[in-house]
N, C-alpha and C. Protein backbone atom coordinates (compact mmCIF):
# COMPACT_ATOMS: atom_id res chain seq x y z
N UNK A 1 26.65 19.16 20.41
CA UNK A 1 25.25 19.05 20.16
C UNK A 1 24.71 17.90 20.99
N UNK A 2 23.53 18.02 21.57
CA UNK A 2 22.97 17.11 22.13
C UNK A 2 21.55 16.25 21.27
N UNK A 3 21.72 14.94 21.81
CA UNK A 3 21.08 13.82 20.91
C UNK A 3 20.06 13.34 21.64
N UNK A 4 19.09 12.71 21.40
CA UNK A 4 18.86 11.48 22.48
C UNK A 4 18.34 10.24 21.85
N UNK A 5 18.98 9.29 22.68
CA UNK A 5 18.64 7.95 21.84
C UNK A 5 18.10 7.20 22.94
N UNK A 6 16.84 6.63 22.27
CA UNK A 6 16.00 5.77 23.34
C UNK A 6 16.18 6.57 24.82
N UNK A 7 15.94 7.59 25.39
CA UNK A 7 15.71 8.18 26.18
C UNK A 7 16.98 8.53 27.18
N UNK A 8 18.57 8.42 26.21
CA UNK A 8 19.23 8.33 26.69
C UNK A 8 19.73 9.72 26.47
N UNK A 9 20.53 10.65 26.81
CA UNK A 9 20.99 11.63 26.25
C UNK A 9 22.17 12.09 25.79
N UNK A 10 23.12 12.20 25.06
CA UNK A 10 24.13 12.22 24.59
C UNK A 10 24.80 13.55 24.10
N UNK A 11 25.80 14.05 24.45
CA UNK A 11 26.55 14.99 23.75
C UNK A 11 27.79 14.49 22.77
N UNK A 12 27.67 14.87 21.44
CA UNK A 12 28.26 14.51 20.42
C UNK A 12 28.68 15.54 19.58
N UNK A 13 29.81 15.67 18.60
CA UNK A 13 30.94 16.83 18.17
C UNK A 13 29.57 17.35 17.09
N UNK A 14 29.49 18.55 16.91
CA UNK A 14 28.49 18.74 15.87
C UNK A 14 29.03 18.41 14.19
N UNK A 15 28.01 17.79 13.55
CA UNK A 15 28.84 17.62 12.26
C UNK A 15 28.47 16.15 12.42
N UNK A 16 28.23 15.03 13.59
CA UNK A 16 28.20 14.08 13.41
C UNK A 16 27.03 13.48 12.80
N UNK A 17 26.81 12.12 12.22
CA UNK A 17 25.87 11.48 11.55
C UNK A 17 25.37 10.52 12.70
N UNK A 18 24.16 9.82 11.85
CA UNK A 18 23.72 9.00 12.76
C UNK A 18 23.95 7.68 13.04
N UNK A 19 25.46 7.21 12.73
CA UNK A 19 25.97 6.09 12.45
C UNK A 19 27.25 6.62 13.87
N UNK A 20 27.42 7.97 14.44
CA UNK A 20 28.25 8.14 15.64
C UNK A 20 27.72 8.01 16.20
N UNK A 21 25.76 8.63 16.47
CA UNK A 21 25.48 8.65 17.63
C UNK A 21 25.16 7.20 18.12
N UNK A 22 25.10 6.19 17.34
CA UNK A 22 24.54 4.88 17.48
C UNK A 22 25.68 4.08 18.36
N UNK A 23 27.08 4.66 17.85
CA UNK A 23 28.28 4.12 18.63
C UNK A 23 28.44 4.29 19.93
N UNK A 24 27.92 5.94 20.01
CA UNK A 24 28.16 6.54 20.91
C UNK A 24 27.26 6.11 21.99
N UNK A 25 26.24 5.98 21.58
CA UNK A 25 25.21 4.80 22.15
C UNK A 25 25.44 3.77 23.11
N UNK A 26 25.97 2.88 22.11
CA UNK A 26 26.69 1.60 22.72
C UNK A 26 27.30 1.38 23.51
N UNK A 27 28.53 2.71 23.45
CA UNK A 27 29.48 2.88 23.85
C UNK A 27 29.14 3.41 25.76
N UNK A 28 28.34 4.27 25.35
CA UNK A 28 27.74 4.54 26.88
C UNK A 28 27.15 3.49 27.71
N UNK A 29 26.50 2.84 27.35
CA UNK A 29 26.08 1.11 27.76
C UNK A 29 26.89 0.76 28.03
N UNK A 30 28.04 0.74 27.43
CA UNK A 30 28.71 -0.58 28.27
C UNK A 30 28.98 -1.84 27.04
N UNK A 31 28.13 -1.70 26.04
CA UNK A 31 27.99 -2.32 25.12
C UNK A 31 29.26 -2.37 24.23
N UNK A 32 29.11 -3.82 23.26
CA UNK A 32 30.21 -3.65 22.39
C UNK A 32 29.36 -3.43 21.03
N UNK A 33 30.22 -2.42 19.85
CA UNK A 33 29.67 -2.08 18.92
C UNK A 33 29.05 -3.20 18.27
N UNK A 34 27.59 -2.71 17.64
CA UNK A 34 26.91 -3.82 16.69
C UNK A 34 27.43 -4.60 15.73
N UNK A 35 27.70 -5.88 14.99
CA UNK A 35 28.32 -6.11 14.11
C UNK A 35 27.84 -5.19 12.69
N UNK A 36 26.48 -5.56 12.90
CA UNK A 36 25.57 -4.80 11.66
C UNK A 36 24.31 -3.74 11.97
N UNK A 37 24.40 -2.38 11.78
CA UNK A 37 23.93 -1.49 12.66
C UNK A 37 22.39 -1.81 12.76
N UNK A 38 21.92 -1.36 13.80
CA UNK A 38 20.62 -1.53 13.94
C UNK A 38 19.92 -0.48 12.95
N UNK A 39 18.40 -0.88 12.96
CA UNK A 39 17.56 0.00 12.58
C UNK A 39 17.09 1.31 13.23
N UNK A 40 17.18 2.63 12.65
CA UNK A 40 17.16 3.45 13.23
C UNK A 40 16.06 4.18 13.12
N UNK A 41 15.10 4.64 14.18
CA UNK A 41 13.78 5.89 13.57
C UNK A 41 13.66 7.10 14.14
N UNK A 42 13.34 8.17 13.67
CA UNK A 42 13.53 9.23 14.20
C UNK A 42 12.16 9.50 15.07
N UNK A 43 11.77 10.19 15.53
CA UNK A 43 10.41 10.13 16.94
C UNK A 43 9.09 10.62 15.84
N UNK A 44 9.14 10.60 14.90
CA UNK A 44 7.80 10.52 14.15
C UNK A 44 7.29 8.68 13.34
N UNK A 45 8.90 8.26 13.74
CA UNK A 45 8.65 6.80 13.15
C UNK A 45 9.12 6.64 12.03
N UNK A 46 9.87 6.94 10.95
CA UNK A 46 10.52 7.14 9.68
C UNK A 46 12.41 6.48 10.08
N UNK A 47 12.26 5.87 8.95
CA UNK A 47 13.05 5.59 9.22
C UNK A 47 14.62 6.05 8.54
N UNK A 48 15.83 6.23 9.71
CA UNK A 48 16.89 7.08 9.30
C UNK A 48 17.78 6.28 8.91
N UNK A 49 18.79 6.68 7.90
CA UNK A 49 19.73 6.47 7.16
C UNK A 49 21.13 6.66 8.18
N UNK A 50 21.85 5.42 8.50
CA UNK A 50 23.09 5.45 9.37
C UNK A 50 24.02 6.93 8.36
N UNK A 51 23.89 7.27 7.61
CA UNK A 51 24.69 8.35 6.92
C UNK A 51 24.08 9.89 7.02
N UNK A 52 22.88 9.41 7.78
CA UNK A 52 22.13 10.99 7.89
C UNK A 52 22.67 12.03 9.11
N UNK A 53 22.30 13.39 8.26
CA UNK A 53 23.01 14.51 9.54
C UNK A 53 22.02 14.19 10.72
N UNK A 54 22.65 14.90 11.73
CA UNK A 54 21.99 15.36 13.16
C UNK A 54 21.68 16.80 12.99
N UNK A 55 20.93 17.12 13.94
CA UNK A 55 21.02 18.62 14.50
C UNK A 55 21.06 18.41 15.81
N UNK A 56 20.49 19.77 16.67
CA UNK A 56 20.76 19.80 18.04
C UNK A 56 19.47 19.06 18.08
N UNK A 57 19.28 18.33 19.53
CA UNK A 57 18.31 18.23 19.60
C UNK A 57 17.45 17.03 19.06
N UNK A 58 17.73 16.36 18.08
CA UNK A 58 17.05 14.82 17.40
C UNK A 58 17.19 14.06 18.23
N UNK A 59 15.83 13.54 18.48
CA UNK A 59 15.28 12.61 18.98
C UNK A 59 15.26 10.79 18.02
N UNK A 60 16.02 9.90 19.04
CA UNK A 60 16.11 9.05 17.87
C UNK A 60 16.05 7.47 18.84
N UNK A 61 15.39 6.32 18.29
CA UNK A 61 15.23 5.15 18.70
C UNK A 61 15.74 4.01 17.66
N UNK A 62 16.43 3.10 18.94
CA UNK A 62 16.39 2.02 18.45
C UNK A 62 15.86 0.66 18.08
N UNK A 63 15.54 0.30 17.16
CA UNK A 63 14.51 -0.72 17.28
C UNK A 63 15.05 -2.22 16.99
N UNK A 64 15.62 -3.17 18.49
CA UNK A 64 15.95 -4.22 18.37
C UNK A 64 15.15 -5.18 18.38
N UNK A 65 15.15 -6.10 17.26
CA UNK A 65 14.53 -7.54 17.03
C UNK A 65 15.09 -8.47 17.22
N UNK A 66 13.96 -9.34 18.10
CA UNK A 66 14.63 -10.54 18.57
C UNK A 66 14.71 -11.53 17.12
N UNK A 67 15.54 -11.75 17.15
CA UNK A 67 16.52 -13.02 16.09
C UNK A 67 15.44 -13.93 15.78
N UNK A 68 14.57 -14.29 16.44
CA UNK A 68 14.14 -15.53 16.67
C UNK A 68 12.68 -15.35 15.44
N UNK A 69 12.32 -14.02 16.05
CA UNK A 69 10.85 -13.67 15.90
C UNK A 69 10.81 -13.15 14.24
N UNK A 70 12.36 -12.35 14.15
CA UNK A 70 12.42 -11.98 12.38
C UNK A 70 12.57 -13.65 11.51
N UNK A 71 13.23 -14.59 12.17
CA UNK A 71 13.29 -16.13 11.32
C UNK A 71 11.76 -16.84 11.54
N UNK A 72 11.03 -16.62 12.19
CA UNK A 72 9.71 -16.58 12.53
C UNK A 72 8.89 -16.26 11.29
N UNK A 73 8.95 -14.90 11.41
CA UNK A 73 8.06 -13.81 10.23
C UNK A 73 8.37 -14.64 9.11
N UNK A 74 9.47 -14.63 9.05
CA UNK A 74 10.12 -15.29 7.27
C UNK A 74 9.90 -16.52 7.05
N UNK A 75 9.53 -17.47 8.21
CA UNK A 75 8.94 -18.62 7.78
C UNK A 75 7.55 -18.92 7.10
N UNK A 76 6.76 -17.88 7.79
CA UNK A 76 5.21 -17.72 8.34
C UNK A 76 5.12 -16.91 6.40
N UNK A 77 5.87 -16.05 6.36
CA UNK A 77 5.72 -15.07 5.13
C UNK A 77 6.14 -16.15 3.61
N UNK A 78 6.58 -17.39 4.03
CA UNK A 78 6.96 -18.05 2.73
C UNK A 78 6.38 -18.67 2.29
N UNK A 79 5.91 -18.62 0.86
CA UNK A 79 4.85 -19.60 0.41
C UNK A 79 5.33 -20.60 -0.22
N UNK A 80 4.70 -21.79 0.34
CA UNK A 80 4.97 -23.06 -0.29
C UNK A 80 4.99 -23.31 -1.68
């Protein structure tokens, strides 16, 4: 079955979830696996469950935050 993540395209065993294609991801990059998986959305913007099926065809993004900017928010969001 074919995937695509962030505009990448991927063939993956059918049956897989969305916690392979994320590896599989990585794995094509060049990348080393995430410690803690990223956030995942499907192309309407909803957000997917690393345990959810695929079909052929899902369209899917990753949405990385800079470190800096989420300890940011959480400062800005805390009330004295």
């Amino acid at each position: 079955m074919r995937i695509t993540i962030n505009k990448t395209l991927l063939e993956l065993h059918n049956g897989a979830r969305v916690r392979d294609a994320v590896l599989k991801y990585y794995s094509h990059l060049g990348k080393s696996k995430p410690g803690r998986m990223p956030q995942v959305e499907d192309r309407f913007g909803n957000i997917v469950s690393v345990d959810g099926e695929l079909t052929d065809g899902n369209t899917l993004f990753i949405r990385i935050r800079n470190r800096k900017s989420v300890l940011l928010q959480k400062m800005v969001r805390k009330p004295f």
